[in-house]
PDB file of N, CA and C in Angstrom:
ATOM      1  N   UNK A   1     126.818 -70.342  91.138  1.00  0.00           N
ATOM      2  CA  UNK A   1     126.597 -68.899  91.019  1.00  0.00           C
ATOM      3  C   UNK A   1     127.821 -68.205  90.422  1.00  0.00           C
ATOM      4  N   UNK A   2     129.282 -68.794  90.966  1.00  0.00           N
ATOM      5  CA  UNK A   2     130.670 -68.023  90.236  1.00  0.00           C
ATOM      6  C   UNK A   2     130.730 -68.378  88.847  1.00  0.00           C
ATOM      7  N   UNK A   3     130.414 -69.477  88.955  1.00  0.00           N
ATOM      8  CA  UNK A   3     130.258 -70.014  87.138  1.00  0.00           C
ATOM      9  C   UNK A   3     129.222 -68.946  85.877  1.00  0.00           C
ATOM     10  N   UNK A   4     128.157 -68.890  86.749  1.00  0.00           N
ATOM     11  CA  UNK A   4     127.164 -68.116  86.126  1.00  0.00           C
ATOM     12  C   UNK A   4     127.789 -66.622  85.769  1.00  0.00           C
ATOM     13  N   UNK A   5     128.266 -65.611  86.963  1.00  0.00           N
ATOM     14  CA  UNK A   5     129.305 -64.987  86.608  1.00  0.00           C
ATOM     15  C   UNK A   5     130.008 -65.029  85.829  1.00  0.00           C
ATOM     16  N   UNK A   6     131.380 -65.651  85.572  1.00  0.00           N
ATOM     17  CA  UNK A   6     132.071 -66.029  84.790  1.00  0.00           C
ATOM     18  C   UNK A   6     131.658 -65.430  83.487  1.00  0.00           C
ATOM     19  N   UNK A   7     130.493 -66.855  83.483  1.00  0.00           N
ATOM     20  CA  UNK A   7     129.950 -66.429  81.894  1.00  0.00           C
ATOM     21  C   UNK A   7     128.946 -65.221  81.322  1.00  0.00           C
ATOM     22  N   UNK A   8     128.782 -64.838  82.355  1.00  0.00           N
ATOM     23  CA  UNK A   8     128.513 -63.046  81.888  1.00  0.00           C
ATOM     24  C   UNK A   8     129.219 -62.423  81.278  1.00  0.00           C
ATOM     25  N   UNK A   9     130.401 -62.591  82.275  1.00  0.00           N
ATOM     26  CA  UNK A   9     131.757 -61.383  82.004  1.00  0.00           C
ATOM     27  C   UNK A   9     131.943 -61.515  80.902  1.00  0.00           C
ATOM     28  N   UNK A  10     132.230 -62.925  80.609  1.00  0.00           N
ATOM     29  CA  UNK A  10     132.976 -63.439  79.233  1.00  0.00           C
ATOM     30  C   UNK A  10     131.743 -63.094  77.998  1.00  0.00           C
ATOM     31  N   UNK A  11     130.697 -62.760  78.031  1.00  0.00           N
ATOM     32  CA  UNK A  11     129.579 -62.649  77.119  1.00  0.00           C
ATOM     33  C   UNK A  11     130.071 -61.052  77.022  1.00  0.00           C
ATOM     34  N   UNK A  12     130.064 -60.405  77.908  1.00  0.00           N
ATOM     35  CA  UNK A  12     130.398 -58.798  77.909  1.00  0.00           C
ATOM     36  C   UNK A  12     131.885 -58.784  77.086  1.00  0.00           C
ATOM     37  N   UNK A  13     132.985 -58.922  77.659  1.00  0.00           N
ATOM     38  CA  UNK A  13     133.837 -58.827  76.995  1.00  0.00           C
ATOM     39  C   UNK A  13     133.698 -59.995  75.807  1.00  0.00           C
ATOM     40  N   UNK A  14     133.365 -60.152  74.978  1.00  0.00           N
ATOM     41  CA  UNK A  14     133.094 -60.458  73.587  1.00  0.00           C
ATOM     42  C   UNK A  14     132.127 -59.516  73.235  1.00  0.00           C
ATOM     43  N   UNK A  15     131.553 -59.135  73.624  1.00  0.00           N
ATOM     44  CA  UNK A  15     130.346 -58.020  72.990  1.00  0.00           C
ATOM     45  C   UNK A  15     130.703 -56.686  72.697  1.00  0.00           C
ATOM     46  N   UNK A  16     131.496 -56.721  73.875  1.00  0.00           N
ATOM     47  CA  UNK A  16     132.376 -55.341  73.683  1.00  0.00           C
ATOM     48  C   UNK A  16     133.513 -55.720  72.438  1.00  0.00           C
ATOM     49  N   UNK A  17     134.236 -56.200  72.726  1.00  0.00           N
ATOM     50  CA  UNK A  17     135.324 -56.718  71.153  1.00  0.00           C
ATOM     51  C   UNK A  17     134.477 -56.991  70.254  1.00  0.00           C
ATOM     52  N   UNK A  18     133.583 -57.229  70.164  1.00  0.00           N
ATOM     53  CA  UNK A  18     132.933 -57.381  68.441  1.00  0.00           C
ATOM     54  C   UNK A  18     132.602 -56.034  68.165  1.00  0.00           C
ATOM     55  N   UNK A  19     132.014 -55.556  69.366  1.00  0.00           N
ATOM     56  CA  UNK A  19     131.641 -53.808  69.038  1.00  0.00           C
ATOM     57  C   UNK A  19     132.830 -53.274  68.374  1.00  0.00           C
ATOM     58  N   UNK A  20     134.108 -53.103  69.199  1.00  0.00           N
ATOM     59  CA  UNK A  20     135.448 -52.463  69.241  1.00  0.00           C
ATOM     60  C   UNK A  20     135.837 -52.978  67.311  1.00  0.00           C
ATOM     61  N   UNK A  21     135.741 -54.382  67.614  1.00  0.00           N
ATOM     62  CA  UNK A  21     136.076 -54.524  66.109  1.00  0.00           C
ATOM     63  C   UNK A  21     135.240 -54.533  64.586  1.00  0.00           C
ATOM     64  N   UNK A  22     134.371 -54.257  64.899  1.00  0.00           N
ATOM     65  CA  UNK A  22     132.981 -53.497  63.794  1.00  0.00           C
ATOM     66  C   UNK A  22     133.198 -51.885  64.104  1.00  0.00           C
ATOM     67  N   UNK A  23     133.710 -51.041  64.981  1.00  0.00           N
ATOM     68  CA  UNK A  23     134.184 -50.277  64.954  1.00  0.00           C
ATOM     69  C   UNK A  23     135.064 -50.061  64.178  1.00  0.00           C
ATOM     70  N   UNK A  24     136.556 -50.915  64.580  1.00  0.00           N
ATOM     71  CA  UNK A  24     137.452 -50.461  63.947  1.00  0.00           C
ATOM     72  C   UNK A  24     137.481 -50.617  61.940  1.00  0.00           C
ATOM     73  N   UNK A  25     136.180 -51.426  61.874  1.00  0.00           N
ATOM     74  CA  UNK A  25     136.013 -52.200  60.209  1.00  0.00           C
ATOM     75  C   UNK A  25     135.398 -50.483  59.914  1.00  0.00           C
ATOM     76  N   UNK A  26     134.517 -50.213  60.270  1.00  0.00           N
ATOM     77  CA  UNK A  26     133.535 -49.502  60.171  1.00  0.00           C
ATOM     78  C   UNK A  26     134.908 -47.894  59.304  1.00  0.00           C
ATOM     79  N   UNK A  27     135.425 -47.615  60.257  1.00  0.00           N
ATOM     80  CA  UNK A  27     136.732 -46.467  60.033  1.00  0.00           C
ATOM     81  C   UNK A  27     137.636 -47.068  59.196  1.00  0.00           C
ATOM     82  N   UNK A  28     137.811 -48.262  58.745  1.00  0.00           N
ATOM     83  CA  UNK A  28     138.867 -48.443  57.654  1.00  0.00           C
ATOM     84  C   UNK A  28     138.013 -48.042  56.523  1.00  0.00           C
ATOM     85  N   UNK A  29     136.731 -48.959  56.700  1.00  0.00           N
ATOM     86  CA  UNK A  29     135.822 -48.801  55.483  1.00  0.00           C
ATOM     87  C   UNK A  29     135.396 -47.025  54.982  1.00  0.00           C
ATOM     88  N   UNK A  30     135.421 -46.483  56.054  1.00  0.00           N
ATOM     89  CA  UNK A  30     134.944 -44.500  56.066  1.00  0.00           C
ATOM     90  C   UNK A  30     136.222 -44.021  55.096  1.00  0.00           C
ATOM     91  N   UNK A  31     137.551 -44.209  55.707  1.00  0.00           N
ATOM     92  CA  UNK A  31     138.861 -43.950  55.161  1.00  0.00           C
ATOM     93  C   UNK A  31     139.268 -44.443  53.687  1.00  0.00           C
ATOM     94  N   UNK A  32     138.835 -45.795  53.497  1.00  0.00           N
ATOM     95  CA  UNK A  32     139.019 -45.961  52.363  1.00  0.00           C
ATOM     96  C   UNK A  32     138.221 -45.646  51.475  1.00  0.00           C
ATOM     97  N   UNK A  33     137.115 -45.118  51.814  1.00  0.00           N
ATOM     98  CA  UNK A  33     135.848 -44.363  50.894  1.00  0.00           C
ATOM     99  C   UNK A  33     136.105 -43.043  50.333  1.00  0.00           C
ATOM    100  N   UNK A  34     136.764 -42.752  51.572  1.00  0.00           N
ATOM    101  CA  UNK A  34     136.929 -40.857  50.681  1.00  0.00           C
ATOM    102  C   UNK A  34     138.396 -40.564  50.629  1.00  0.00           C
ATOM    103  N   UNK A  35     139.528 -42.137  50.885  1.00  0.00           N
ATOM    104  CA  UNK A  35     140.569 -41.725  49.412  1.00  0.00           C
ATOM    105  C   UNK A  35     140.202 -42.163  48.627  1.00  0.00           C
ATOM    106  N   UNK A  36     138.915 -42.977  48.132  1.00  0.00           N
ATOM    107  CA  UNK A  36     138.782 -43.200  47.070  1.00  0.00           C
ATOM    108  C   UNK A  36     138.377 -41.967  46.089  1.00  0.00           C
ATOM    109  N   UNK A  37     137.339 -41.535  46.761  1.00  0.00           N
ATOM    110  CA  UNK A  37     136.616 -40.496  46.269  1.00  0.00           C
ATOM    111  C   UNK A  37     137.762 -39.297  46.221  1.00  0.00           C
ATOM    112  N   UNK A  38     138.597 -39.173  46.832  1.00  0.00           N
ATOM    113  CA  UNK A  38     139.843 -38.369  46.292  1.00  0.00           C
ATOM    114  C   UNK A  38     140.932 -38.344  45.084  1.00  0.00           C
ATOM    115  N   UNK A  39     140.683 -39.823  45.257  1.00  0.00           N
ATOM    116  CA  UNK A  39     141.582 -40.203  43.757  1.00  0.00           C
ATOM    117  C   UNK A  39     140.734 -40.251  42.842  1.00  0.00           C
ATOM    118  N   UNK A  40     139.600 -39.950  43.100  1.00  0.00           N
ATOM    119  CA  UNK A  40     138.799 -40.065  41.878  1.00  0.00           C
ATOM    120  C   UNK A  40     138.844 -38.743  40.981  1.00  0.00           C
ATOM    121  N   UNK A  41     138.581 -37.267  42.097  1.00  0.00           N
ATOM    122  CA  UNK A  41     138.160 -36.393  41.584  1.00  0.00           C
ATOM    123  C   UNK A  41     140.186 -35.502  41.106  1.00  0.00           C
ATOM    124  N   UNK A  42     141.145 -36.375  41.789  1.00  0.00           N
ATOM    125  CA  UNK A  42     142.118 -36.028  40.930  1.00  0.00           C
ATOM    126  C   UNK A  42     142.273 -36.874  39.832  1.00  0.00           C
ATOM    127  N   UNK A  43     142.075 -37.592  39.652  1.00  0.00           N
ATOM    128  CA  UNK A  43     142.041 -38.397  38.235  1.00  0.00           C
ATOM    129  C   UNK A  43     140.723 -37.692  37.077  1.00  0.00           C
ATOM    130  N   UNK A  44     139.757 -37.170  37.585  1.00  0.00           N
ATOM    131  CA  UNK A  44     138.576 -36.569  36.844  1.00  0.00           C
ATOM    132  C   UNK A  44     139.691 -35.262  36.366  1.00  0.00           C
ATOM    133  N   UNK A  45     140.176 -34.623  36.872  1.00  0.00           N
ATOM    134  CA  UNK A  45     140.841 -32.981  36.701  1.00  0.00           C
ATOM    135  C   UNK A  45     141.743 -33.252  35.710  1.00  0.00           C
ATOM    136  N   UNK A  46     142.821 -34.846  35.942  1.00  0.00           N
ATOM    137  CA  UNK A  46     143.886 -34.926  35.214  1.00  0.00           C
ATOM    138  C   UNK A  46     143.767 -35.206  33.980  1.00  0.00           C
ATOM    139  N   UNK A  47     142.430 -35.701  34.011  1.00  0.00           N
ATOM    140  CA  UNK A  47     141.857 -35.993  32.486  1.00  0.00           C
ATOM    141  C   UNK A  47     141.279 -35.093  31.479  1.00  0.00           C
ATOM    142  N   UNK A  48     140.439 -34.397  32.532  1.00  0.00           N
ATOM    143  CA  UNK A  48     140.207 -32.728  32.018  1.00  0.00           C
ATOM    144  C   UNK A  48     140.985 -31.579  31.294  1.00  0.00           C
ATOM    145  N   UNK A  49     142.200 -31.649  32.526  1.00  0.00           N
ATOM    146  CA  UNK A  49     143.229 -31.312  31.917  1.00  0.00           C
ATOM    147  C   UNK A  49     143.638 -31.440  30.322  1.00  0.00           C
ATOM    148  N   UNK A  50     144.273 -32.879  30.296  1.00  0.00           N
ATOM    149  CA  UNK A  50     144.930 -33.605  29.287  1.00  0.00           C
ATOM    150  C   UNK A  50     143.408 -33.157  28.134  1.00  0.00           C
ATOM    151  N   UNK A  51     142.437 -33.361  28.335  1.00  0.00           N
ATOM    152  CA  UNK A  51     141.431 -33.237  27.087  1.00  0.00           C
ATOM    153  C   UNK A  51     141.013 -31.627  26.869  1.00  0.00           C
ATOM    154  N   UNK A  52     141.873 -30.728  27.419  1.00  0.00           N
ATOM    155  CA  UNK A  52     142.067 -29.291  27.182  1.00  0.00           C
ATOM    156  C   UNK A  52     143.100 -29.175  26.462  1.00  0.00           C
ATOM    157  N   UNK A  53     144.389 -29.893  26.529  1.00  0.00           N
ATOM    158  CA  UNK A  53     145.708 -29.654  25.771  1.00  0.00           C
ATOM    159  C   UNK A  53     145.217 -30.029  24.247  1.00  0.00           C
ATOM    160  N   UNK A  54     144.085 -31.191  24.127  1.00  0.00           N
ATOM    161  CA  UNK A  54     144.247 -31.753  22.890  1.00  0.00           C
ATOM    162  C   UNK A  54     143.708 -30.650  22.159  1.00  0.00           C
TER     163      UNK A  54
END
């Protein structure tokens, strides 16, 4: 029966850490999306720019 236990717990805490760490993927992936999309729309302006001077 303690054995059986055991391997609950240990099923929970892995379930929870895969959660925690598909979490934490999940927010790198959000973050690196909209500096992307930031460097994008300053690189769109800087070009704009530059093709106004010409």
């Amino acid at each position: 029966m303690i054995a059986f236990l055991i391997e609950v717990v240990k099923a929970l805490v892995t379930f929870f850490a895969v959660c925690v760490g598909l979490g934490i993927l999940y927010l790198v992936f959000v973050v690196v999306r909209e500096v992307g999309w930031e460097v994008r729309r300053q690189n769109r302006e800087k070009h704009e720019q530059e093709d106004k001077e010409k």
